[in-house]
C-alpha atoms as a PDB file:
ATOM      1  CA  UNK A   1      23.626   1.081 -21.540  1.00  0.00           C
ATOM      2  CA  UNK A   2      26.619   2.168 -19.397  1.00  0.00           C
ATOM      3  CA  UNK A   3      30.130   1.470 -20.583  1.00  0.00           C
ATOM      4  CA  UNK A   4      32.704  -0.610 -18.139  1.00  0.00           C
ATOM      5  CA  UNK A   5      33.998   2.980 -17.301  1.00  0.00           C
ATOM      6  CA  UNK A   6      31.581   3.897 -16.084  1.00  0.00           C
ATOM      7  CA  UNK A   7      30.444   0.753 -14.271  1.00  0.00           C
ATOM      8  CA  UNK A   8      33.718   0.698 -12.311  1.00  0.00           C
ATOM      9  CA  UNK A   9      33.062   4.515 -11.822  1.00  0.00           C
ATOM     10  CA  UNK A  10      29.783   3.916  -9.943  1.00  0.00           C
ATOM     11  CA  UNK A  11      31.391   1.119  -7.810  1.00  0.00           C
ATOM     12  CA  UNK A  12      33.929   2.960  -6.607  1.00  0.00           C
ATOM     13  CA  UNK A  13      31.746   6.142  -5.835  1.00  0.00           C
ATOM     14  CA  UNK A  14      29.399   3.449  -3.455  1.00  0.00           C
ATOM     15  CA  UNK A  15      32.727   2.079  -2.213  1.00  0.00           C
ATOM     16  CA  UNK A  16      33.007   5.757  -1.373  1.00  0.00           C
ATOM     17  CA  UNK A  17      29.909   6.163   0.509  1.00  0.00           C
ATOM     18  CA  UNK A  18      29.856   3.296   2.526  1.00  0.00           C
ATOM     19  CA  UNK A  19      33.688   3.496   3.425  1.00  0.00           C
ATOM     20  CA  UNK A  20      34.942   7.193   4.153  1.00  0.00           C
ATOM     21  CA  UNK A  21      31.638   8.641   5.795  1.00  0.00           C
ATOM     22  CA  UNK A  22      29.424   6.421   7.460  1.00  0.00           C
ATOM     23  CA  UNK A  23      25.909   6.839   7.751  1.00  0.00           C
ATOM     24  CA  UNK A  24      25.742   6.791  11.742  1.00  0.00           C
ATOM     25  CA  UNK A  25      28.919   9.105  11.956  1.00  0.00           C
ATOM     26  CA  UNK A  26      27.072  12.537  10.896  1.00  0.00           C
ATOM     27  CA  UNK A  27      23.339  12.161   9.286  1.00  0.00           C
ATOM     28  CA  UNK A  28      23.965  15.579   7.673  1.00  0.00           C
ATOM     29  CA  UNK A  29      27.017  15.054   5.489  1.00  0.00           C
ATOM     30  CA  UNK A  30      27.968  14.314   2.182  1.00  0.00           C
ATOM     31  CA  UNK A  31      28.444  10.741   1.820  1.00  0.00           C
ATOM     32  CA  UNK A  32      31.138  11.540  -1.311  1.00  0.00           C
ATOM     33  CA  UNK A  33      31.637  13.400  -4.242  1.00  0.00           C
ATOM     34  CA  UNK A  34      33.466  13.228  -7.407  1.00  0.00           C
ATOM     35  CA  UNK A  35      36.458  15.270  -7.991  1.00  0.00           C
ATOM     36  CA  UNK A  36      35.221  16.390 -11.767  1.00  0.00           C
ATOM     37  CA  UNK A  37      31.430  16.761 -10.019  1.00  0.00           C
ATOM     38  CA  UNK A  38      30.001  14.397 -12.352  1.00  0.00           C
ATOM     39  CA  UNK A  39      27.916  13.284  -9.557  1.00  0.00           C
ATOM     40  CA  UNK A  40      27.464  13.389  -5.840  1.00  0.00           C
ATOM     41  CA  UNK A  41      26.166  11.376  -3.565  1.00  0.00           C
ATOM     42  CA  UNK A  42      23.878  12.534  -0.637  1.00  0.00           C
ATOM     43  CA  UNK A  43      24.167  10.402   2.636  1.00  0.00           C
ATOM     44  CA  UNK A  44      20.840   8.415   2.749  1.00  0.00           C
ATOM     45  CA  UNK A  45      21.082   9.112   6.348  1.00  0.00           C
ATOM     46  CA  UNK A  46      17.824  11.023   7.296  1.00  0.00           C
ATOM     47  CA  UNK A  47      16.069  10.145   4.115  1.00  0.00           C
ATOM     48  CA  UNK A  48      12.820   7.872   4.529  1.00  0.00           C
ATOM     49  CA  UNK A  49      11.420   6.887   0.941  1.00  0.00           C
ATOM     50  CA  UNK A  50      12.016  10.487  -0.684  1.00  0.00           C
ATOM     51  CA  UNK A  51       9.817  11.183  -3.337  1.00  0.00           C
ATOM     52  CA  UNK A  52      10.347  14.330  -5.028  1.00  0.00           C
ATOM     53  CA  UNK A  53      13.046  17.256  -4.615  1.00  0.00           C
ATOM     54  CA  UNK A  54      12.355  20.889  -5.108  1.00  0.00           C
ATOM     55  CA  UNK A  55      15.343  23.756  -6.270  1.00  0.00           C
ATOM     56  CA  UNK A  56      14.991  27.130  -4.359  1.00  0.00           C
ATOM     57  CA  UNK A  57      17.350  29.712  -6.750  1.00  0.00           C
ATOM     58  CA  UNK A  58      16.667  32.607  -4.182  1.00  0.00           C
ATOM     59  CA  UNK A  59      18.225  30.544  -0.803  1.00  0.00           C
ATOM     60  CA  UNK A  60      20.100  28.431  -3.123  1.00  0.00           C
ATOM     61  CA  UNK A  61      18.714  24.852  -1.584  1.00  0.00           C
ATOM     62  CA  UNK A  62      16.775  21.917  -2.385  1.00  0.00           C
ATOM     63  CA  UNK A  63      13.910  20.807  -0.762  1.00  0.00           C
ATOM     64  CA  UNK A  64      13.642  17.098  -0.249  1.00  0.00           C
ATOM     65  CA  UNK A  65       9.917  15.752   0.521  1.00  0.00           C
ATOM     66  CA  UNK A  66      10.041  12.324   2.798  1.00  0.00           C
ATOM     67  CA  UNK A  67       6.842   9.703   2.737  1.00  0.00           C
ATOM     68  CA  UNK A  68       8.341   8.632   5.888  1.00  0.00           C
ATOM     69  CA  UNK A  69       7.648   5.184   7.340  1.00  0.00           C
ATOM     70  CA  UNK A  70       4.892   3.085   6.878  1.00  0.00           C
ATOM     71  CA  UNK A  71       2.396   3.027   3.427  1.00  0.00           C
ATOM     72  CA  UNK A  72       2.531   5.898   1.204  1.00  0.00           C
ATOM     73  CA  UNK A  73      -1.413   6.280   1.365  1.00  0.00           C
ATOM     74  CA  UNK A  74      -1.744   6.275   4.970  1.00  0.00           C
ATOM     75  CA  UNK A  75      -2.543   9.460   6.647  1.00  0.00           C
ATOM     76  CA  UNK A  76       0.180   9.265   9.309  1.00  0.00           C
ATOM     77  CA  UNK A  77       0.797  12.662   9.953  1.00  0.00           C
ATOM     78  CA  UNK A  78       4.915  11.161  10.035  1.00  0.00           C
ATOM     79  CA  UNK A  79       6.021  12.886   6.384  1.00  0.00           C
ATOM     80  CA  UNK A  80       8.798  15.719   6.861  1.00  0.00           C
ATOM     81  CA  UNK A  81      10.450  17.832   4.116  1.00  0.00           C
ATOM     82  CA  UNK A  82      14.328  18.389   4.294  1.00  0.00           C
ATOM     83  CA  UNK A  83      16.609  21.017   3.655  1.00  0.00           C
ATOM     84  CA  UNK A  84      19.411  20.254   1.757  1.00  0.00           C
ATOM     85  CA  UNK A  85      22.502  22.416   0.273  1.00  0.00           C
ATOM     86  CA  UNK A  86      23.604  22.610  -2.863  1.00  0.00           C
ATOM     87  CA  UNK A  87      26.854  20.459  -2.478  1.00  0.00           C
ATOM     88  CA  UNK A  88      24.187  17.799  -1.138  1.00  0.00           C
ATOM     89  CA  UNK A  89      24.485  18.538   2.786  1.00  0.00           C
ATOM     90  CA  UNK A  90      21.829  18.002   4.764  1.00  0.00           C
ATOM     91  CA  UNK A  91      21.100  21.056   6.330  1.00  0.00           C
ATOM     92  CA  UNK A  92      18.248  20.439   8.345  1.00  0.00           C
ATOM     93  CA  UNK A  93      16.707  17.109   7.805  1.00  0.00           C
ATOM     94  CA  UNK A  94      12.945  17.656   9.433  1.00  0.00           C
ATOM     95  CA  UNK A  95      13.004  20.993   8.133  1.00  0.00           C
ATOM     96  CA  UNK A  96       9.163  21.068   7.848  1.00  0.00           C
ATOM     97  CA  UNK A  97       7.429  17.867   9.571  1.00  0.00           C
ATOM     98  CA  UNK A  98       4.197  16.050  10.525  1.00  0.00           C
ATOM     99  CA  UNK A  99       3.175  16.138  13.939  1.00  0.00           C
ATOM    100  CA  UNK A 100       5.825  19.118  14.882  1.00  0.00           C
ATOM    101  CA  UNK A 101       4.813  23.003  14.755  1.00  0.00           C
ATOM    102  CA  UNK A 102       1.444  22.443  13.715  1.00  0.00           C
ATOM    103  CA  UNK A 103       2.000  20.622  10.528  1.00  0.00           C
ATOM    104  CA  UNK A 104       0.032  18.201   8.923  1.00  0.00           C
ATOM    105  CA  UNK A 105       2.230  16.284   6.401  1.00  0.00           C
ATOM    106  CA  UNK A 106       1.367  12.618   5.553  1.00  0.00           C
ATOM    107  CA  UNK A 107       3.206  11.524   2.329  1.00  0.00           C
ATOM    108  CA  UNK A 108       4.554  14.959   0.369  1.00  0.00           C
ATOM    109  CA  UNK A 109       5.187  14.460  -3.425  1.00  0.00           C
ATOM    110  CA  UNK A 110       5.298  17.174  -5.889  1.00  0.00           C
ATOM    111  CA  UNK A 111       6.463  20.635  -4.676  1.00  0.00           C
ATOM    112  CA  UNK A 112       6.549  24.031  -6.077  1.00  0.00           C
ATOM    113  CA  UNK A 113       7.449  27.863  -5.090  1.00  0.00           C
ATOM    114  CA  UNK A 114       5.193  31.013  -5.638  1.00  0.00           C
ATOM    115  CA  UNK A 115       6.341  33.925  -4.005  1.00  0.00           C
ATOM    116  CA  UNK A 116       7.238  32.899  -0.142  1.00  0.00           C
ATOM    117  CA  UNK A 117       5.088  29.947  -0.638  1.00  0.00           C
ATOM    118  CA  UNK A 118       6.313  26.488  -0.912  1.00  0.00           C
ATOM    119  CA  UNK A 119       3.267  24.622  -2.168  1.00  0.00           C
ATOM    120  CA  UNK A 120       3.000  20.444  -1.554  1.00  0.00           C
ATOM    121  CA  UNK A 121       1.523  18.025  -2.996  1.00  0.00           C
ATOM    122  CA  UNK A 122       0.218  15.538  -0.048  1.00  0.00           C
ATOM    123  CA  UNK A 123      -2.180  12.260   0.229  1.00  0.00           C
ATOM    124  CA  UNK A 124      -5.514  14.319   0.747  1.00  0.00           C
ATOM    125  CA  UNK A 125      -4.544  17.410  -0.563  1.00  0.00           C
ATOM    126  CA  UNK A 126      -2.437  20.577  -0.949  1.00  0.00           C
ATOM    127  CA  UNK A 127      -0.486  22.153   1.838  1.00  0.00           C
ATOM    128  CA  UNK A 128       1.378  25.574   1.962  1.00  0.00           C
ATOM    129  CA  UNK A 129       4.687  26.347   3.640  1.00  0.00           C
ATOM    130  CA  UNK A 130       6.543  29.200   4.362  1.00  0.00           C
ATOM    131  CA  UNK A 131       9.539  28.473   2.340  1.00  0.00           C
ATOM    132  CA  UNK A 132      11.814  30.397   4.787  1.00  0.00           C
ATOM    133  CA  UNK A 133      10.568  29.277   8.134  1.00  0.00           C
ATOM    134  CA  UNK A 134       8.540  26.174   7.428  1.00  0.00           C
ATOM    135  CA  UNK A 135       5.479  27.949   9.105  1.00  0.00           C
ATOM    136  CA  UNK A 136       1.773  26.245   7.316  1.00  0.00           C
ATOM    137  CA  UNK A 137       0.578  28.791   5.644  1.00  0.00           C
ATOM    138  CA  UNK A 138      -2.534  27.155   4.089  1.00  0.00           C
ATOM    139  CA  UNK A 139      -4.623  23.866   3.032  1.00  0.00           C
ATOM    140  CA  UNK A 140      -6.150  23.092  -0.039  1.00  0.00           C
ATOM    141  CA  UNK A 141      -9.294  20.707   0.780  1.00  0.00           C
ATOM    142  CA  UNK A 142      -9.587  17.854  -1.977  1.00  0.00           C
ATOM    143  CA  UNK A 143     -12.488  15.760   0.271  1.00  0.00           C
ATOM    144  CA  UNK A 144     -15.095  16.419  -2.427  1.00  0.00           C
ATOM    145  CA  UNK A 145     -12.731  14.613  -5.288  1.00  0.00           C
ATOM    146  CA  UNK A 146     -12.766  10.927  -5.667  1.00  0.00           C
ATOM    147  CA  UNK A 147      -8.611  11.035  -5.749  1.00  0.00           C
ATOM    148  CA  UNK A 148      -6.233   8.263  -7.044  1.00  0.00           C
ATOM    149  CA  UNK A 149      -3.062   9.418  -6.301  1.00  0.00           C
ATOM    150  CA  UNK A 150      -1.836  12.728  -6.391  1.00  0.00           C
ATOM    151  CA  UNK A 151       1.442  13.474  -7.359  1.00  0.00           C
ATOM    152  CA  UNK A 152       2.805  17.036  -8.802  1.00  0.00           C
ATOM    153  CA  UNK A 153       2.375  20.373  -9.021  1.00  0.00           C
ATOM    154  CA  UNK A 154       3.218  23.656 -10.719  1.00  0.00           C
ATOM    155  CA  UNK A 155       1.863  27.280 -11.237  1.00  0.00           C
ATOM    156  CA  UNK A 156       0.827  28.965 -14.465  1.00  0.00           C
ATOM    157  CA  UNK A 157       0.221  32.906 -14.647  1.00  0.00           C
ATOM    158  CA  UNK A 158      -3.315  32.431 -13.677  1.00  0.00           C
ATOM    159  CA  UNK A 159      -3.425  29.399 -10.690  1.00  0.00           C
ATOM    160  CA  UNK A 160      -1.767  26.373  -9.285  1.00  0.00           C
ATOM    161  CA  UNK A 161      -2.368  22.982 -11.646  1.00  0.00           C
ATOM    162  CA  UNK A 162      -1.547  19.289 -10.234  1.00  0.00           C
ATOM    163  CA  UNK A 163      -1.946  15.954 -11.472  1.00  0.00           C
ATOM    164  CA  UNK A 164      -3.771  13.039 -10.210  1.00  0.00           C
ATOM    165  CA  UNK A 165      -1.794   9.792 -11.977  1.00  0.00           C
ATOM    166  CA  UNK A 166      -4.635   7.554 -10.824  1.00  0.00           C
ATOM    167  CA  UNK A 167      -7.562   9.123 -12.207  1.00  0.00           C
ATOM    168  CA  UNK A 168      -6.258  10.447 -15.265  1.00  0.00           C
ATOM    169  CA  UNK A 169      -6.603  14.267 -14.082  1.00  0.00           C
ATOM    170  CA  UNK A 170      -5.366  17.462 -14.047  1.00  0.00           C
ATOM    171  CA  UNK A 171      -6.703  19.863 -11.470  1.00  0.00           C
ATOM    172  CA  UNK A 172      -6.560  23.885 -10.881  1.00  0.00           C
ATOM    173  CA  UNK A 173      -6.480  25.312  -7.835  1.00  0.00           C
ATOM    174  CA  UNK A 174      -6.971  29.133  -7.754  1.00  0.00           C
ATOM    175  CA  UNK A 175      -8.508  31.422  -4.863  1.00  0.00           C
ATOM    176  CA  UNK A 176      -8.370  28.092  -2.775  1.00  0.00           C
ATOM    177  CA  UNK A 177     -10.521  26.124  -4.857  1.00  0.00           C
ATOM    178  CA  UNK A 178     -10.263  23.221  -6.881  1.00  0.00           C
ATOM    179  CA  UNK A 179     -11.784  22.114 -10.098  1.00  0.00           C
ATOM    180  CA  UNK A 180     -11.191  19.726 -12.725  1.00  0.00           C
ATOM    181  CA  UNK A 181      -9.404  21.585 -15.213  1.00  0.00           C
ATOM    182  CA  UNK A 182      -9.052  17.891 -18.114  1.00  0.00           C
ATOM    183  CA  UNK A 183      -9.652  14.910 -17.331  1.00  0.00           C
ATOM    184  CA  UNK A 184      -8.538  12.506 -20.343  1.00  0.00           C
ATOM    185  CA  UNK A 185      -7.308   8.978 -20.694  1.00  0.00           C
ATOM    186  CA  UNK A 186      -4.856   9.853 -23.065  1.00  0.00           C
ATOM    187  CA  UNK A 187      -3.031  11.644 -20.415  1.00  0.00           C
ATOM    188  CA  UNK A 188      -2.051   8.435 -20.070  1.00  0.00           C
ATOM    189  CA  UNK A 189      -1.326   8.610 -15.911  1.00  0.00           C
ATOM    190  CA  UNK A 190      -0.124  12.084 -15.366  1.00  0.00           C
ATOM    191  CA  UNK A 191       2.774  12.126 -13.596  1.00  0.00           C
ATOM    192  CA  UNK A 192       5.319  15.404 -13.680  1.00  0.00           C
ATOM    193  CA  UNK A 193       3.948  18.938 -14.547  1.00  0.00           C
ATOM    194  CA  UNK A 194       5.923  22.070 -15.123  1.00  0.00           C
ATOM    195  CA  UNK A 195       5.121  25.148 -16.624  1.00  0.00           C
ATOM    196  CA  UNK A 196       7.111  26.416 -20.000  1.00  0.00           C
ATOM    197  CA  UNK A 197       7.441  29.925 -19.738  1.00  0.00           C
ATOM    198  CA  UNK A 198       9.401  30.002 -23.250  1.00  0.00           C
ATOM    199  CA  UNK A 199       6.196  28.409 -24.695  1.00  0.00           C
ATOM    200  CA  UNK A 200       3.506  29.710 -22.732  1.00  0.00           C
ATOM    201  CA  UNK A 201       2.484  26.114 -21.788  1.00  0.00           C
ATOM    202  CA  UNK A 202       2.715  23.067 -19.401  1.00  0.00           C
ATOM    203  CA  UNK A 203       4.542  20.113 -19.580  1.00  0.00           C
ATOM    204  CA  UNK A 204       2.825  16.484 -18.122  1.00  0.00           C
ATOM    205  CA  UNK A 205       4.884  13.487 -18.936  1.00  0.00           C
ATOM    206  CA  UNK A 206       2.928  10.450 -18.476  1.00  0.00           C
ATOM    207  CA  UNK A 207       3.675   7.360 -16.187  1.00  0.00           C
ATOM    208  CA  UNK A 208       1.897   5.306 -18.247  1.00  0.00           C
ATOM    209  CA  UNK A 209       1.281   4.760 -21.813  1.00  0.00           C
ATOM    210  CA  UNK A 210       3.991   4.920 -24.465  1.00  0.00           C
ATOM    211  CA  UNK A 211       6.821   7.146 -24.966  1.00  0.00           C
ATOM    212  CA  UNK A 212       5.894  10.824 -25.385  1.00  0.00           C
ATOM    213  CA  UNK A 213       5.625  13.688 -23.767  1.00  0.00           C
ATOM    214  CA  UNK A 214       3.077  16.103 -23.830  1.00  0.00           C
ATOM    215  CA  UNK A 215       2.192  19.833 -23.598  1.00  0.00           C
ATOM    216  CA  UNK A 216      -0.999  21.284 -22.573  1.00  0.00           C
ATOM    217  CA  UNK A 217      -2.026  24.741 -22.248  1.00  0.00           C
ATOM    218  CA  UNK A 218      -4.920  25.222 -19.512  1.00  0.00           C
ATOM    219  CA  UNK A 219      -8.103  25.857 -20.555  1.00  0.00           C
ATOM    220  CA  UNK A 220      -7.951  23.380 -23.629  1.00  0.00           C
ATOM    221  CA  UNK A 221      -9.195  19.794 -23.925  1.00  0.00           C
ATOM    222  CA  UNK A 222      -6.260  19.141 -26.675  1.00  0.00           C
ATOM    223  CA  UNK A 223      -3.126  17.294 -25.845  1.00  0.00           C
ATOM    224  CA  UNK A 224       0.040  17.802 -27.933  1.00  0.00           C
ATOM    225  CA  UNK A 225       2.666  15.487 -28.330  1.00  0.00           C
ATOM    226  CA  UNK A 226       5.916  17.558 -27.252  1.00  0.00           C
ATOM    227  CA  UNK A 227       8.544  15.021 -27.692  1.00  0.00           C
ATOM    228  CA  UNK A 228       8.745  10.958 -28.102  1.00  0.00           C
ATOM    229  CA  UNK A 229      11.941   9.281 -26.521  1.00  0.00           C
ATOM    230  CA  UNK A 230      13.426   5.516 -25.913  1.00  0.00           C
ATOM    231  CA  UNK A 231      11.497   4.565 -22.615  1.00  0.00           C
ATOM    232  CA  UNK A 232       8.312   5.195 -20.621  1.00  0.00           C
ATOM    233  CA  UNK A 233       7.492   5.170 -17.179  1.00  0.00           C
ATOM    234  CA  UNK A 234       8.205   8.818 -16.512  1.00  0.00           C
ATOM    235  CA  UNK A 235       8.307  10.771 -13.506  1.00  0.00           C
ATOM    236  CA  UNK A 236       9.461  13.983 -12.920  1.00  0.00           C
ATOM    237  CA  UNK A 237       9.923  16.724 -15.656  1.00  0.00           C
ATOM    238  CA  UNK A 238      11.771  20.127 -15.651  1.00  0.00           C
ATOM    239  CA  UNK A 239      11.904  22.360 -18.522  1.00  0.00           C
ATOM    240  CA  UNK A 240      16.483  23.848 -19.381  1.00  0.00           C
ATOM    241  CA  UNK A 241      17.518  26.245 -21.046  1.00  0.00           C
ATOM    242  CA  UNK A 242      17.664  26.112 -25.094  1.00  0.00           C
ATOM    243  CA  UNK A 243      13.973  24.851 -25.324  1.00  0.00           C
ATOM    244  CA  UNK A 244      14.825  21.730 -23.523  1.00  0.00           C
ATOM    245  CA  UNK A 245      12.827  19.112 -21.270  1.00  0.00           C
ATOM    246  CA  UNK A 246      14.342  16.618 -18.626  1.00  0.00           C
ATOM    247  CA  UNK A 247      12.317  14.047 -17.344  1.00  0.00           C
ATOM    248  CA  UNK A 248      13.080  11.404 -15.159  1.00  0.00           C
ATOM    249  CA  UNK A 249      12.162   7.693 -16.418  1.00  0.00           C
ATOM    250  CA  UNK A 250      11.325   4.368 -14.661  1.00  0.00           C
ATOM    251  CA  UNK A 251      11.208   2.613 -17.815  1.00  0.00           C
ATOM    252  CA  UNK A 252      14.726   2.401 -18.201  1.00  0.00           C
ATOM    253  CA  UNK A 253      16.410   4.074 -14.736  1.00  0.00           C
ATOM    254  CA  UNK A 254      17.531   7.629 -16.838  1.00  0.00           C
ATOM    255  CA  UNK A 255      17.215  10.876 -17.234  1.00  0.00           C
ATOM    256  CA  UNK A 256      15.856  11.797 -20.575  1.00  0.00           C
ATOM    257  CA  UNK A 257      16.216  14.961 -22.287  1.00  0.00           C
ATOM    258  CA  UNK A 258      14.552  16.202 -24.807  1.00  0.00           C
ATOM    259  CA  UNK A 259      15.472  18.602 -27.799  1.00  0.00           C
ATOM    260  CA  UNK A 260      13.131  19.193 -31.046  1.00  0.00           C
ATOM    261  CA  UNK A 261      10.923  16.504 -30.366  1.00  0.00           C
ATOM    262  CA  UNK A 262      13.227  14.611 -29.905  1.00  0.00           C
ATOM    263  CA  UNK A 263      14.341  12.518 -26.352  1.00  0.00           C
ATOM    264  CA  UNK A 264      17.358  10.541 -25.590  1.00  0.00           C
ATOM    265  CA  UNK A 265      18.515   9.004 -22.165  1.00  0.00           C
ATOM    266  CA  UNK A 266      21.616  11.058 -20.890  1.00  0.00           C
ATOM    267  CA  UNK A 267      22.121   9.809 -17.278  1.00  0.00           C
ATOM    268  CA  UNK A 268      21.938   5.953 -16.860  1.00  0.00           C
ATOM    269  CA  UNK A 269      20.986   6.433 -12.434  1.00  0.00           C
ATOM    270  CA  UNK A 270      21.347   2.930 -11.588  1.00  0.00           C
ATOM    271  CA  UNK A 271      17.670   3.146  -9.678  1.00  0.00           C
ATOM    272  CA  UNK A 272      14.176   4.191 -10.495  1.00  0.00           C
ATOM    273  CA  UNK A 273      14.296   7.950 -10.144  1.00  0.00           C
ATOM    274  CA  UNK A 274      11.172   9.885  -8.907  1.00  0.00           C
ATOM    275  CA  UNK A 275      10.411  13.709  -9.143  1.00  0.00           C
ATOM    276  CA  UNK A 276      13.558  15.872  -9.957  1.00  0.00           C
ATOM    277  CA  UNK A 277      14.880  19.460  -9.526  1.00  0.00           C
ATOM    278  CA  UNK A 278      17.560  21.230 -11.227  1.00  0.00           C
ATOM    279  CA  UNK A 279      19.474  23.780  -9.718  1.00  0.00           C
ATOM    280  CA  UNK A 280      19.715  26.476 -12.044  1.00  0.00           C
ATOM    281  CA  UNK A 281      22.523  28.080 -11.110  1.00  0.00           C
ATOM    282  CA  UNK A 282      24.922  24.961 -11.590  1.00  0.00           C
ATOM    283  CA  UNK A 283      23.356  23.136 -14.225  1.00  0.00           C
ATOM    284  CA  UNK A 284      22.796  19.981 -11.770  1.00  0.00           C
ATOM    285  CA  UNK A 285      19.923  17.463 -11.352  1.00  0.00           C
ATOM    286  CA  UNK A 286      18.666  16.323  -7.728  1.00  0.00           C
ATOM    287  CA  UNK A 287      17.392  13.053  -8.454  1.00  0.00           C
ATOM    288  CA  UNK A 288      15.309  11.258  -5.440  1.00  0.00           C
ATOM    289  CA  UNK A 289      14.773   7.193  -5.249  1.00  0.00           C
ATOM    290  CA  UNK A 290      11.890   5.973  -2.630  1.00  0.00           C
ATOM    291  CA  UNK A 291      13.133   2.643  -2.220  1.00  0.00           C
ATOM    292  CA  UNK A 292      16.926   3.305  -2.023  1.00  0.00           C
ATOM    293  CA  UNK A 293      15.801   6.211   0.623  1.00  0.00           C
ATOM    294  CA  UNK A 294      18.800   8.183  -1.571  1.00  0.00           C
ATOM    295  CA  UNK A 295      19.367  12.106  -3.169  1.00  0.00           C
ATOM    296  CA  UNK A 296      21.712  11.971  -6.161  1.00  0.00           C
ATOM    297  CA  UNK A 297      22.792  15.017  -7.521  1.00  0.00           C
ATOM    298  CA  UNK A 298      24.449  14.971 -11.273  1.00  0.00           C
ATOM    299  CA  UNK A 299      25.651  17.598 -13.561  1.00  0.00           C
ATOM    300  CA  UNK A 300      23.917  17.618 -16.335  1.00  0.00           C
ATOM    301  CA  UNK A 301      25.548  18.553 -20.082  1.00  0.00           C
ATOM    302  CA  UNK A 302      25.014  21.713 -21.262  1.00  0.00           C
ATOM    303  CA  UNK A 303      23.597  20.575 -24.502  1.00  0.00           C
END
């Protein structure tokens, strides 16, 4: 899918990284960047298997949630959130983190902001953070739920909604409980969720199944196919400006966007890219990889 431009383009940018800053020199830099900004490259050191990355427009930083070592099920108390700038430096790598300050934090995946509140998705449950300081702010108990694995979250007007890919589930969380809000196989292993303020609506891409998309409006059994594209496998979703979608797809290492219905793969990432952000204010995507323990952070077109 790339062209031989491009190939050599990528090789040199990894040249980059592993030549002019290494790793073990300062964990906190930027391992390179591009002169036109088509892509930089965060230093992988201080990353352990990062799952999903979260945009904050008010401090202008991403949040970068760490499994940590060891199996992403395990509750191991070692996961840690970073805080990252938006030129991709590190800024504090255990910004929030297991074991430290009176956090518990085993394996965080999806994250999202309400007010001060930086809300994560973790192995048992949902945790909240002060977005500012890091301080826990709350828990959301799941022990009553046979879970599969949950994975991402977002917030409507009326409560928080998260998906469970494993069991085929979308839950609500509001006044600090939980219930199922659908539960469907066509969900087809609900991955990403983000709420469509244009449309009044949610977008779930699924991690399973075929192609599509899908948006959902809470309170209503009926799933509507919001766009098809090229691949499958998809991750994490995020809804631009002009009534587009970007999702983030295993199937075929890309990021997908989506326009009328319509998908197409944009960004060719070289890896199998989990749960994005996009900063809003620069029209980038922060794209995480668990196995390459790697941030990448592309501009995107506008269009």
């Amino acid at each position: 899918m790339r062209s031989k431009s491009a190939l050599v383009l990528a090789a040199s940018l990894l040249a980059a990284c592993s030549t002019s800053k290494p790793d073990n020199a300062k964990p906190d830099s930027l391992a390179t960047a591009q002169s036109d900004s088509v892509r930089l490259i965060v230093s992988s050191s201080g990353f352990v298997q990062p799952e999903a990355v979260r945009y904050d427009p008010d401090q202008d930083v991403y949040f970068v949630g760490n499994w940590g070592t060891g199996d992403y099920g395990a509750k191991d108390n070692n996961g840690y959130i970073s805080r990252v700038n938006p030129e991709g430096i590190v800024e504090r790598p255990r910004f929030i983190a297991g074991g430290t300050g009176g956090v518990t934090l085993h394996s965080p995946r999806g994250m999202y902001i309400v007010g001060d509140t930086l809300w994560v998705v973790d192995t048992d449950g949902v945790r909240g953070f002060n977005r500012r300081t890091g301080a826990p702010l709350a828990t959301v108990d799941f022990s009553t739920y046979k879970l599969g694995f949950l994975n991402d979250i977002a917030a409507g007007p009326d409560a928080l909604y998260l998906t469970d890919t494993g069991t085929n589930t979308i839950y609500r969380i509001a006044g600090g409980k939980v219930t199922v809000a659908l539960q469907d196989k066509a969900l087809g292993g609900p991955n990403g969720i983000t709420w469509d303020a244009a449309g009044r609506r949610f977008i779930v891409v699924p991690y399973g199944g075929d192609s599509v998309i899908f948006a959902w409006t809470a309170g209503n059994k009926t799933l509507i196919v919001a766009g098809r594209s090229t691949s499958n496998k998809y991750d994490g979703v995020e809804v631009l400006s002009g009534d587009r979608i970007l999702a983030s797809s295993q199937g075929d290492s890309s990021l997908h966007v989506f326009t009328g219905g319509t998908g197409r793969p944009i960004i060719h990432t070289g890896g199998a890219p989990a749960d994005i952000a996009v900063d809003t204010k620069r029209n980038r995507a922060a794209v995480p990889f668990v196995d390459r323990n790697l941030v990448e952070i592309w501009q995107l077109p506008s269009r």
